[in-house]
Protein backbone atom coordinates (compact mmCIF):
# COMPACT_ATOMS: atom_id res chain seq x y z
CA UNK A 1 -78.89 -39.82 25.19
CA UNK A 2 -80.46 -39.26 22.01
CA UNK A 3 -78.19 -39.19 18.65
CA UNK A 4 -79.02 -35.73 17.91
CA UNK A 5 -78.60 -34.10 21.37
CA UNK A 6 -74.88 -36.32 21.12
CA UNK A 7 -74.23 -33.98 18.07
CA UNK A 8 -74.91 -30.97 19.25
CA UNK A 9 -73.41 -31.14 22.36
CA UNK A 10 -70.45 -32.31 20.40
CA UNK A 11 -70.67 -29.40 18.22
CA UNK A 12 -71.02 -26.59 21.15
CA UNK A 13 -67.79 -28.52 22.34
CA UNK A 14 -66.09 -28.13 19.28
CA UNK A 15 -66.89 -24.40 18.68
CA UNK A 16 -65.48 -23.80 22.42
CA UNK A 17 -62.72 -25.15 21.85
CA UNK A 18 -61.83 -23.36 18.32
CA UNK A 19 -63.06 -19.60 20.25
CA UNK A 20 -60.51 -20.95 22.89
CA UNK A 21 -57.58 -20.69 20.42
CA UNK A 22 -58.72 -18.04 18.66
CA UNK A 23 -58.38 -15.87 22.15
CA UNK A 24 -54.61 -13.94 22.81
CA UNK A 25 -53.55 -13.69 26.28
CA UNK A 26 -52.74 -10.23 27.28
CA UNK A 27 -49.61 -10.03 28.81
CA UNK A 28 -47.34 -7.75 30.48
CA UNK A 29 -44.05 -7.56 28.73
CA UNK A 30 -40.99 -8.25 31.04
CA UNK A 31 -39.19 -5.02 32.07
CA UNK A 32 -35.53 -5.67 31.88
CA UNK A 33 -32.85 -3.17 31.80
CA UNK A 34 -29.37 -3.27 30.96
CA UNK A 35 -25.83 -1.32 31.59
CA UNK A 36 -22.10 -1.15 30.24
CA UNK A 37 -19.96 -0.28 32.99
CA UNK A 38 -18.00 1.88 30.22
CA UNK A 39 -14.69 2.19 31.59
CA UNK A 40 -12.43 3.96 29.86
CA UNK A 41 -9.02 6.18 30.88
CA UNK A 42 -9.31 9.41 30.93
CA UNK A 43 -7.04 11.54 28.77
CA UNK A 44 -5.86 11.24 25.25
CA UNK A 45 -3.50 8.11 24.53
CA UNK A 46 0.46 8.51 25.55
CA UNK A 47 2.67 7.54 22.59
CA UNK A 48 5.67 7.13 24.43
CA UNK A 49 5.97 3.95 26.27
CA UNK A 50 7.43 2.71 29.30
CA UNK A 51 8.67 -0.68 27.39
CA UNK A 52 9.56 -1.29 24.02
CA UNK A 53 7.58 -4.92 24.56
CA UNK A 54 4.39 -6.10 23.37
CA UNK A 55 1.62 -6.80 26.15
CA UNK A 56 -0.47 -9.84 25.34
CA UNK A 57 -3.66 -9.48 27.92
CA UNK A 58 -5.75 -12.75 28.53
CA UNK A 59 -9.35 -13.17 28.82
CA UNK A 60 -10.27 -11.83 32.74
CA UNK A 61 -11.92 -14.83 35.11
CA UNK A 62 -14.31 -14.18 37.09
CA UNK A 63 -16.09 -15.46 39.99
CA UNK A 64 -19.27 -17.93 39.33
CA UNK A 65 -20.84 -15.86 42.01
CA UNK A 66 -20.58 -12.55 39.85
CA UNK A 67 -20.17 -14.21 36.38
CA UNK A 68 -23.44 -13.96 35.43
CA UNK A 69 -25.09 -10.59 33.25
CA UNK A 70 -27.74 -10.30 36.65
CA UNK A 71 -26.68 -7.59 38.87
CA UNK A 72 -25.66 -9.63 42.14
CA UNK A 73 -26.42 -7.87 45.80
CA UNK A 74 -25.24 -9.38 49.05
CA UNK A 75 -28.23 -8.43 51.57
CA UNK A 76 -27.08 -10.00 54.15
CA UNK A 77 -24.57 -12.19 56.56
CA UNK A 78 -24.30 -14.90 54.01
CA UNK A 79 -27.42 -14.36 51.70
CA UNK A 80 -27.01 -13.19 48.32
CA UNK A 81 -29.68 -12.52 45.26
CA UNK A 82 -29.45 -11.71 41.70
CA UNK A 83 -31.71 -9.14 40.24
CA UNK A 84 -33.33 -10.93 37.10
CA UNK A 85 -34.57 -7.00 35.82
CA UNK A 86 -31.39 -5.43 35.75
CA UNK A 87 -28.74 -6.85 34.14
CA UNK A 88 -25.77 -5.95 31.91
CA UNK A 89 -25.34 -5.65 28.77
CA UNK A 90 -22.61 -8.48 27.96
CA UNK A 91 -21.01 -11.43 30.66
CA UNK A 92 -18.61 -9.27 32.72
CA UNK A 93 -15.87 -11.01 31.69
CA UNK A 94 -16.17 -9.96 28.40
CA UNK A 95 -16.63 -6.66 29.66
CA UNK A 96 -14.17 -6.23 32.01
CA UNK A 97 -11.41 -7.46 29.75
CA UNK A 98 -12.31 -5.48 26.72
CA UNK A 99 -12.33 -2.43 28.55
CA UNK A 100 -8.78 -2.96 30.47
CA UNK A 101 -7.19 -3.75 27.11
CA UNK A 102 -8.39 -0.50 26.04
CA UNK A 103 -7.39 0.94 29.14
CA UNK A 104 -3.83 -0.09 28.95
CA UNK A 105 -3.41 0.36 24.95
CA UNK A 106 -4.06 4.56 25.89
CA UNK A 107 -1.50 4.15 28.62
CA UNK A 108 1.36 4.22 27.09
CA UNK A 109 2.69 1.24 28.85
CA UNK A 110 3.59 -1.22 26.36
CA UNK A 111 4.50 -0.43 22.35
CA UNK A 112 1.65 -3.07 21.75
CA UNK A 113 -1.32 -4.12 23.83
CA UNK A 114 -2.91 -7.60 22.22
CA UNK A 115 -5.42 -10.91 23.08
CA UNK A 116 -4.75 -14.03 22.60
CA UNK A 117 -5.75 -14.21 18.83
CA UNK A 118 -2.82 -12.70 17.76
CA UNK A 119 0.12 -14.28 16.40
CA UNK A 120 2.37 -11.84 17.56
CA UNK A 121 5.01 -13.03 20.28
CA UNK A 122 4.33 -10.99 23.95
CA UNK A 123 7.13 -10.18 25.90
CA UNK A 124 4.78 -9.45 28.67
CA UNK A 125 1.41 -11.66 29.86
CA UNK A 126 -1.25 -10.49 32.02
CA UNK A 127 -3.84 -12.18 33.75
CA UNK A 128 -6.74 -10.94 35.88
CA UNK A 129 -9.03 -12.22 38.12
CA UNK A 130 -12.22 -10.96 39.49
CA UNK A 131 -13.48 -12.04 42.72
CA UNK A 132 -15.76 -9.42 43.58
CA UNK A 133 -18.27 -7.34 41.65
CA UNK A 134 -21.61 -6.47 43.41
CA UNK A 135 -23.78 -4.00 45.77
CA UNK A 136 -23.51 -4.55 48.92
CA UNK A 137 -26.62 -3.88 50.84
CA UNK A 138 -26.17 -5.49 54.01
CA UNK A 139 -23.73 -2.93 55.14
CA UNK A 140 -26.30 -0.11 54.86
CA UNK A 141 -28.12 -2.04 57.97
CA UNK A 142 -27.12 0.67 60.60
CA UNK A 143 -22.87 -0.74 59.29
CA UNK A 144 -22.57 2.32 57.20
CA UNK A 145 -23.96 3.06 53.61
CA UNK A 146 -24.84 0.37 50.91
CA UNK A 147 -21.45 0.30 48.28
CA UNK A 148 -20.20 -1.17 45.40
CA UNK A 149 -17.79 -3.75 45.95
CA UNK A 150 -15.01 -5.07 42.97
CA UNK A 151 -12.03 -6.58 43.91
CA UNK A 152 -9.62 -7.80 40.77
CA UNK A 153 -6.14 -9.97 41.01
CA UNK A 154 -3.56 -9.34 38.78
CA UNK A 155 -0.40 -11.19 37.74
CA UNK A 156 2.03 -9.87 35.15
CA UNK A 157 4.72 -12.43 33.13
CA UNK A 158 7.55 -11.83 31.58
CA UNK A 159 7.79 -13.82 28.29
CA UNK A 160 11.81 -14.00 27.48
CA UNK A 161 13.13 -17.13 25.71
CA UNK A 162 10.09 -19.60 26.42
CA UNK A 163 10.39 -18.82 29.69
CA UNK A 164 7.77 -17.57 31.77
CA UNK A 165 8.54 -15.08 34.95
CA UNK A 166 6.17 -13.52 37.49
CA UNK A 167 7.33 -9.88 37.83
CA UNK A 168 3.93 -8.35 39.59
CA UNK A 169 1.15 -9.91 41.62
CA UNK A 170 -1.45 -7.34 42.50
CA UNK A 171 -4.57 -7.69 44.97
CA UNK A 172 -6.82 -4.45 44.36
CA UNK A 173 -9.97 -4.20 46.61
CA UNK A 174 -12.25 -0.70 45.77
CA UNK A 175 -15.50 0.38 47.66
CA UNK A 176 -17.63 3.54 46.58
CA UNK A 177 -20.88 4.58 48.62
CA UNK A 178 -24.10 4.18 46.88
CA UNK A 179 -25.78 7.40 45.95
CA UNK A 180 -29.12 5.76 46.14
CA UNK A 181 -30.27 1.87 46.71
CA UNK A 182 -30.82 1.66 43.03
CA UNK A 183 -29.67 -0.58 40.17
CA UNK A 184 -28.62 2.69 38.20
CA UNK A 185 -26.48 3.99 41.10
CA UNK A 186 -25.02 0.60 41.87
CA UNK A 187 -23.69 0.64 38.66
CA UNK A 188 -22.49 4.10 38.32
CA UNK A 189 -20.51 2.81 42.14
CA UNK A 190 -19.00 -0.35 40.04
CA UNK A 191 -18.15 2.14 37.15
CA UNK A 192 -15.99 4.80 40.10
CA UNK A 193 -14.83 0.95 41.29
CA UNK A 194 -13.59 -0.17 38.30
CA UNK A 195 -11.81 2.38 37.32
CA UNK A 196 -9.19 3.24 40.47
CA UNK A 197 -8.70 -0.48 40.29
CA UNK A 198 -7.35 0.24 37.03
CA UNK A 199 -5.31 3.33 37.78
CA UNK A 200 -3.84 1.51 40.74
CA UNK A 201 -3.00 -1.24 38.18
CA UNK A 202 -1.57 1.28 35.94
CA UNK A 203 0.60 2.66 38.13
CA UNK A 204 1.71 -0.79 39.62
CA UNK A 205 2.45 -2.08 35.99
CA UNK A 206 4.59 0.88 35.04
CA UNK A 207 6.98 0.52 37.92
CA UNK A 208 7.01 -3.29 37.75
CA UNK A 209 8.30 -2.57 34.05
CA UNK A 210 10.75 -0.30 35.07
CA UNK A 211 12.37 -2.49 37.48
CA UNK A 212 13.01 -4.92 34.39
C-alpha cells in the first residue's frame, strides 16, 4: 500500500474515532420511587405515665429477607422478588425503630423513652425483631386477596441493680388486604400493618408495667 493512501486511511481512522467520543448516548433515566411508612400514634402525647422509669429502646433487627430498602413480594410457594423501582426511603430498620420510639415517647408509658446513645441509666430495655415485612401476592391466586404481611417480636427487660429480667415477650403477626396490586397500596397495607402492631404493643407494654 502506498505511503500516502497509509495516511489517509490513518487519518479517516483517527477522525472516527474522535466523532465517536464526541457522540452522548441518549438514555432513559431510571424510574425509581420511594416511601416512608410514616407511622406515627394518633392523638396528642399523654403526660402522665404508667412508670416513673426510663425506657431505653434498641435498634429493631430485621430479617435479611426484608432488610433491604427494595420492596420484597412473595409471588409464590417459595419464590420471592424484590422490586428494584420501588423502594423506601431509608433501611427499614432505621425506619421502623425511629418511628416506634416516637410511638412510645407520645404514649405516656415511660417518664423517658431513649436509644442507646444516651448515657442515661434505663430501668426498662426493649428489643424488637422483624421477621416479616412484604406483599404477599401469592395469596391473591384464587387463596383470597394479595396483603401486606409484618410480623414484629418484642421482648421487654427490666434493668434493676445490673440485673437484667424478661417481663414481656410479644409475637405480633398483622395482615391488611391490598386495595390494588400496586407498590403505592402495598405500602399504604404495611403502613395499617405497622401500626396495630404497635397499638397491640402498646397495650401489652402498659399492663406488663403494671404488673411490676
Amino acid at each position: 500500500m502506498p505511503h500516502g493512501q497509509r495516511w489517509n486511511i490513518l487519518v479517516f481512522v483517527a477522525a472516527l474515532l474522535l466523532l465517536g467520543s464526541c457522540v452522548k448516548l441518549e438514555q432513559k433515566p431510571l424510574d425509581k420511587h420511594f416511601y416512608a411508612l410514616e407511622v406515627a400514634r394518633p392523638g396528642v402525647a399523654l403526660m402522665t405515665f404508667a412508670s416513673p422509669e426510663t425506657l431505653l429502646v434498641r435498634r429493631v433487627q430485621v430479617a435479611p429477607r426484608v432488610s433491604g430498602r427494595e420492596l420484597v413480594y412473595r409471588t409464590g410457594e417459595s419464590t420471592w422478588t424484590a422490586d428494584f423501582y420501588n423502594l423506601f426511603f431509608v433501611i427499614p430498620a432505621d425506619m421502623l425503630t425511629q418511628d416506634l420510639r416516637s410511638w412510645l415517647g407520645r404514649a405516656g408509658l415511660f417518664a423517658n423513652v431513649i436509644d442507646p446513645s444516651s448515657l442515661v441509666l434505663p430501668g426498662y430495655i426493649l428489643e424488637g425483631n422483624v421477621s416479616a415485612l412484604y406483599g404477599d401476592f401469592a395469596s391473591g391466586s384464587g387463596k383470597g386477596p394479595a396483603q401486606a404481611v409484618v410480623e414484629m417480636q418484642f421482648l421487654l427487660l427490666k434493668n434493676t441493680a445490673g440485673e437484667r429480667k424478661v417481663v414481656m415477650t410479644r409475637d405480633i403477626r398483622k395482615t391488611v388486604p391490598l386495595a390494588a396490586n400496586t407498590p403505592e397500596a402495598l405500602v399504604r397495607a404495611l403502613r395499617q400493618a405497622v401500626t396495630e402492631v404497635n397499638v397491640e404493643l402498646e397495650v401489652a407494654l402498659r399492663e406488663a408495667v403494671a404488673r411490676q
